[in-house]
Protein backbone atom coordinates (compact mmCIF):
# COMPACT_ATOMS: atom_id res chain seq x y z
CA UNK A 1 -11.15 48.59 -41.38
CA UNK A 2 -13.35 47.38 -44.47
CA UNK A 3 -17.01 47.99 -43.90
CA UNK A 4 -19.53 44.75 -44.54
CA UNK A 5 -20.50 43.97 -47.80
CA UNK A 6 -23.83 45.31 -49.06
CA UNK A 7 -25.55 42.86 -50.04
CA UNK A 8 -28.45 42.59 -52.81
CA UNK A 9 -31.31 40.78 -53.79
CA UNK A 10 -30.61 39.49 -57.48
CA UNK A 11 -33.97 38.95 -58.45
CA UNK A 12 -35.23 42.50 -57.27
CA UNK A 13 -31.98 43.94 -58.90
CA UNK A 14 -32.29 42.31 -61.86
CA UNK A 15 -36.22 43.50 -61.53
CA UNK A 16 -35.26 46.74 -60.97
CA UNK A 17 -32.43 46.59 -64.13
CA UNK A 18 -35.37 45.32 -66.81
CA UNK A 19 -37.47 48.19 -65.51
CA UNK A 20 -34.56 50.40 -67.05
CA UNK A 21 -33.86 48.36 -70.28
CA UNK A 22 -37.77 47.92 -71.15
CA UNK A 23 -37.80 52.09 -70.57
CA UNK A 24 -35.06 52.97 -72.94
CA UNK A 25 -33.99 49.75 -74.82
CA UNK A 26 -30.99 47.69 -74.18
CA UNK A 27 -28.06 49.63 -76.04
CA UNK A 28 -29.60 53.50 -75.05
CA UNK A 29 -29.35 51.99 -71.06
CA UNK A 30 -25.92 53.08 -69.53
CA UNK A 31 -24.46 52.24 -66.51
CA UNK A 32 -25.22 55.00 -64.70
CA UNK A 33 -28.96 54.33 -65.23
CA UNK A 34 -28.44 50.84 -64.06
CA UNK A 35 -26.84 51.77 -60.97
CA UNK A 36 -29.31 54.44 -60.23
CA UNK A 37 -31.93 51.73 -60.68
CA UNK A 38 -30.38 49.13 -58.70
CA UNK A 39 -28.76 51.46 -56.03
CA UNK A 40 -25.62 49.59 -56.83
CA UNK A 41 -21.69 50.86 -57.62
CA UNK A 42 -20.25 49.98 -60.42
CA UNK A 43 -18.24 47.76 -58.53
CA UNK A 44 -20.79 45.97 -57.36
CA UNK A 45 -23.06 45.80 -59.92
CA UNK A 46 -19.65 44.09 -61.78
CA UNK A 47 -19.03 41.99 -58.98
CA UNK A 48 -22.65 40.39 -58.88
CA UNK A 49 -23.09 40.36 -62.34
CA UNK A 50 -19.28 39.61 -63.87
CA UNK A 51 -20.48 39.75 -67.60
CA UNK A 52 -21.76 43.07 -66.72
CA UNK A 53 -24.60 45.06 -68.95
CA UNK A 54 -24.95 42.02 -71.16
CA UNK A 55 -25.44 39.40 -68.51
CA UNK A 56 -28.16 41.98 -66.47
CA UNK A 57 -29.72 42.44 -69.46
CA UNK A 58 -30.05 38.36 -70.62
CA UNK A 59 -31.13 37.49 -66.79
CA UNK A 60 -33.82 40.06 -67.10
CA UNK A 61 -35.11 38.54 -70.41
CA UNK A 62 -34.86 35.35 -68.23
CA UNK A 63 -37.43 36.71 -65.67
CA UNK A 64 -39.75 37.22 -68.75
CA UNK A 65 -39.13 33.75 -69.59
CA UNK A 66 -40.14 32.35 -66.13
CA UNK A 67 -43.06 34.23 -66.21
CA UNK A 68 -43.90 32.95 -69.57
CA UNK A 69 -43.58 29.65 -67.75
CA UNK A 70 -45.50 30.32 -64.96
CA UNK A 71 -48.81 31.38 -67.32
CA UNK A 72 -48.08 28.11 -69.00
CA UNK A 73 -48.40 26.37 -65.81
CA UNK A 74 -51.56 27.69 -65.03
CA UNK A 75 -52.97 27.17 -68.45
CA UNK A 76 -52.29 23.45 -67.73
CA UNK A 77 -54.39 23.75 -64.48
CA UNK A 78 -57.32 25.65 -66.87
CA UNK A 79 -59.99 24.62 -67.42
CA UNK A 80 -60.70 26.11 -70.52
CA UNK A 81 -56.87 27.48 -71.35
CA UNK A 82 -57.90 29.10 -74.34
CA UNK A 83 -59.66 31.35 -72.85
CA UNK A 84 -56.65 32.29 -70.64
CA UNK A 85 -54.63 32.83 -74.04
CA UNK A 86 -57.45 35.37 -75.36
CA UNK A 87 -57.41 37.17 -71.71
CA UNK A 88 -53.89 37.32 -72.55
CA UNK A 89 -54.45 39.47 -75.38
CA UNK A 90 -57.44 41.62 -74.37
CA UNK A 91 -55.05 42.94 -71.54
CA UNK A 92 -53.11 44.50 -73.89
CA UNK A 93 -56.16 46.26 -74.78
CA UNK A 94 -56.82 46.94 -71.10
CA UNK A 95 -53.11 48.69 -70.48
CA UNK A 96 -52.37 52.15 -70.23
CA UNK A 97 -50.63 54.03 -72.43
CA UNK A 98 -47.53 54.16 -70.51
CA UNK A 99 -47.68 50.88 -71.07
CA UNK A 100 -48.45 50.20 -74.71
CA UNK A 101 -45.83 52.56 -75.00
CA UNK A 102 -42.96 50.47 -73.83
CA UNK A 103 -44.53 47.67 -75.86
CA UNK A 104 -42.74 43.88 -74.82
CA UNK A 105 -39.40 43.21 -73.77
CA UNK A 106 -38.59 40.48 -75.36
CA UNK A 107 -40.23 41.17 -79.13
CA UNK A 108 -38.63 44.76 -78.69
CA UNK A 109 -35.50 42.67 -78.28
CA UNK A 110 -35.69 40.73 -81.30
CA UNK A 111 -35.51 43.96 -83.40
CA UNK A 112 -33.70 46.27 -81.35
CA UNK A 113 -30.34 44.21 -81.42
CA UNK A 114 -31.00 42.50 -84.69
CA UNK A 115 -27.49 42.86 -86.19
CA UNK A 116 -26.20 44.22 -82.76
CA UNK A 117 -25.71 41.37 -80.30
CA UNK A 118 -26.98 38.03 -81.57
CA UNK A 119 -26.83 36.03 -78.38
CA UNK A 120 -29.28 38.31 -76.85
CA UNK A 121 -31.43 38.36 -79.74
CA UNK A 122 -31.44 34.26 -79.95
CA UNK A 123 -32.54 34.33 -76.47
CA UNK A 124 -35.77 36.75 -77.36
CA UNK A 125 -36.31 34.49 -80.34
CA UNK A 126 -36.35 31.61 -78.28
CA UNK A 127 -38.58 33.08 -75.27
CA UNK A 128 -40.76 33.84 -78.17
CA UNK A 129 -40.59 30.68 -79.96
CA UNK A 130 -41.55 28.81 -76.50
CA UNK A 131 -44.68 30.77 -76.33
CA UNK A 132 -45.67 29.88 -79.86
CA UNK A 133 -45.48 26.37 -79.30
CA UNK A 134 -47.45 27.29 -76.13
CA UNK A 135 -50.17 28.33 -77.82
CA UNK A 136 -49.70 25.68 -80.46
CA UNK A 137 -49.98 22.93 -77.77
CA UNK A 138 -53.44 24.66 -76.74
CA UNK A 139 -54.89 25.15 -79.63
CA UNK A 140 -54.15 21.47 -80.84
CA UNK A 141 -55.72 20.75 -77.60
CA UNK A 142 -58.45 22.51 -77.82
CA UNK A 143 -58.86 21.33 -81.42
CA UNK A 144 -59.48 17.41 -80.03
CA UNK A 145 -61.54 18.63 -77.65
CA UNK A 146 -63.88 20.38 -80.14
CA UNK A 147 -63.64 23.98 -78.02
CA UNK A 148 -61.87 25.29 -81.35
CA UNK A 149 -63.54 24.69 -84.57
CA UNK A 150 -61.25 26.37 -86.69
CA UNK A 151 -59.46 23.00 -88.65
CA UNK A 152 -56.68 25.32 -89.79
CA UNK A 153 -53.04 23.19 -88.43
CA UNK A 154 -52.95 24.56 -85.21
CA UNK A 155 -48.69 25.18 -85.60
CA UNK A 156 -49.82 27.55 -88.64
CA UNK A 157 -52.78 28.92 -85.61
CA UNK A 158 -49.69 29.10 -82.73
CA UNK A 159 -47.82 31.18 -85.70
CA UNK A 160 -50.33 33.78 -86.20
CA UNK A 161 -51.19 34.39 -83.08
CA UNK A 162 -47.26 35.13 -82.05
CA UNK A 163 -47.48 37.25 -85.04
CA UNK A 164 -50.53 39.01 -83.30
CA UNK A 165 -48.60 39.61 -80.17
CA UNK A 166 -45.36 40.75 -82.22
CA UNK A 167 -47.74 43.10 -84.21
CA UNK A 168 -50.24 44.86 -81.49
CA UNK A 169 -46.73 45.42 -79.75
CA UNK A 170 -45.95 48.05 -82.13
CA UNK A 171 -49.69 48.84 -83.35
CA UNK A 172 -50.39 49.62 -79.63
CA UNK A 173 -47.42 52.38 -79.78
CA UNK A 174 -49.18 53.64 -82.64
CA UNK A 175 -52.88 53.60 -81.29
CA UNK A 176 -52.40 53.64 -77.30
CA UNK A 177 -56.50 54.00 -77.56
CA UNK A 178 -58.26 51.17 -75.36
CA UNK A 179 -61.33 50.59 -77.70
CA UNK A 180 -59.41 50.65 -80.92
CA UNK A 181 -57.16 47.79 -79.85
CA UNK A 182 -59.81 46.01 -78.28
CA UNK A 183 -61.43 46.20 -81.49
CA UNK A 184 -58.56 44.57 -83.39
CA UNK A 185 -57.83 41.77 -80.63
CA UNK A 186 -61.24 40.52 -80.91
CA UNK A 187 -60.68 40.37 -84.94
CA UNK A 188 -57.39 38.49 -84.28
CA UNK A 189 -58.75 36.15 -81.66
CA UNK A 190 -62.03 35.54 -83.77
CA UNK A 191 -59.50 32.19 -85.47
CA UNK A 192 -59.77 30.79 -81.79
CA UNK A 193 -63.61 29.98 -82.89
């Protein structure tokens, strides 16, 4: 007689699978390390998720999405949402160096599997791309409202400052020192004037 079905949580699985793949990178993660993570079998962890490493891996870039979403829903409910976009930065600065270590998800993405799998690294591109035109929105925003000075074309703004995050993501690798980045965030944000 067949025992019950364990069942899982996908969200905390697939929580519990990024975890892993932010650690050591999507094509260094092997099964084994996923199903240690998860507490799953193989069989299992195939059963739940039938396109297997690849689709694990693209729903956890999806959580990073939704929570991309989520801090763009409550910038809308800001008062002053720029301010919320340059909090964003300074807690990079504010990490520790575990963290600044592992850098982001998604821009690691972009570069890791450049030329490896390019589904995967169309969806980082894209995660990335929506949080440009998140700040872009803002800053346009924040542009009629006279809160942002700057008269630079607040696109060319949104660019720089996903070329800010994309940057400090490996600077912060490089310096894991708390003051140091601070120092350079405050440069980078110093456009939001």
């Amino acid at each position: 007689m067949r025992g019950r079905p364990t069942t899982h949580d996908n969200d905390e699985v697939i929580l519990k699978a990024q975890e892993v793949f932010w650690e050591k990178g999507y094509s260094a993660t092997s099964l084994q390390d996923l199903q240690t993570a998860t507490q799953m079998g193989s069989g299992s962890l195939y059963n739940t998720f039938r396109g297997g490493k690849k689709e694990l891996f693209s729903k956890a870039l999806q959580q990073r999405r939704e929570a991309f979403l989520a801090f763009k829903k409550e910038m809308k409910k800001h008062e002053a949402p720029v301010e919320l976009i340059k909090d964003f930065f300074r807690s990079l600065a504010a990490a520790d160096e575990h963290t600044h270590m592992r850098g982001c998800i998604v821009a690691n993405t972009v570069t890791a599997l450049a030329f490896v799998d390019n589904d995967l690294e169309a969806e980082a591109v894209n995660i990335l791309k929506d949080v440009e035109r998140m700040f872009t929105e803002t800053i346009r925003e924040a542009q009629r409202a006279g809160t942002i000075a700057n008269p630079a074309d607040a696109a060319v703004l949104g660019r720089y400052l996903i070329t800010c995050w994309n940057g400090l993501n490996v600077t912060r690798r490089m310096h894991p020192n708390k003051e140091k980045l601070k120092e350079l965030i405050d440069i980078q944000l110093s456009v939001l004037t």
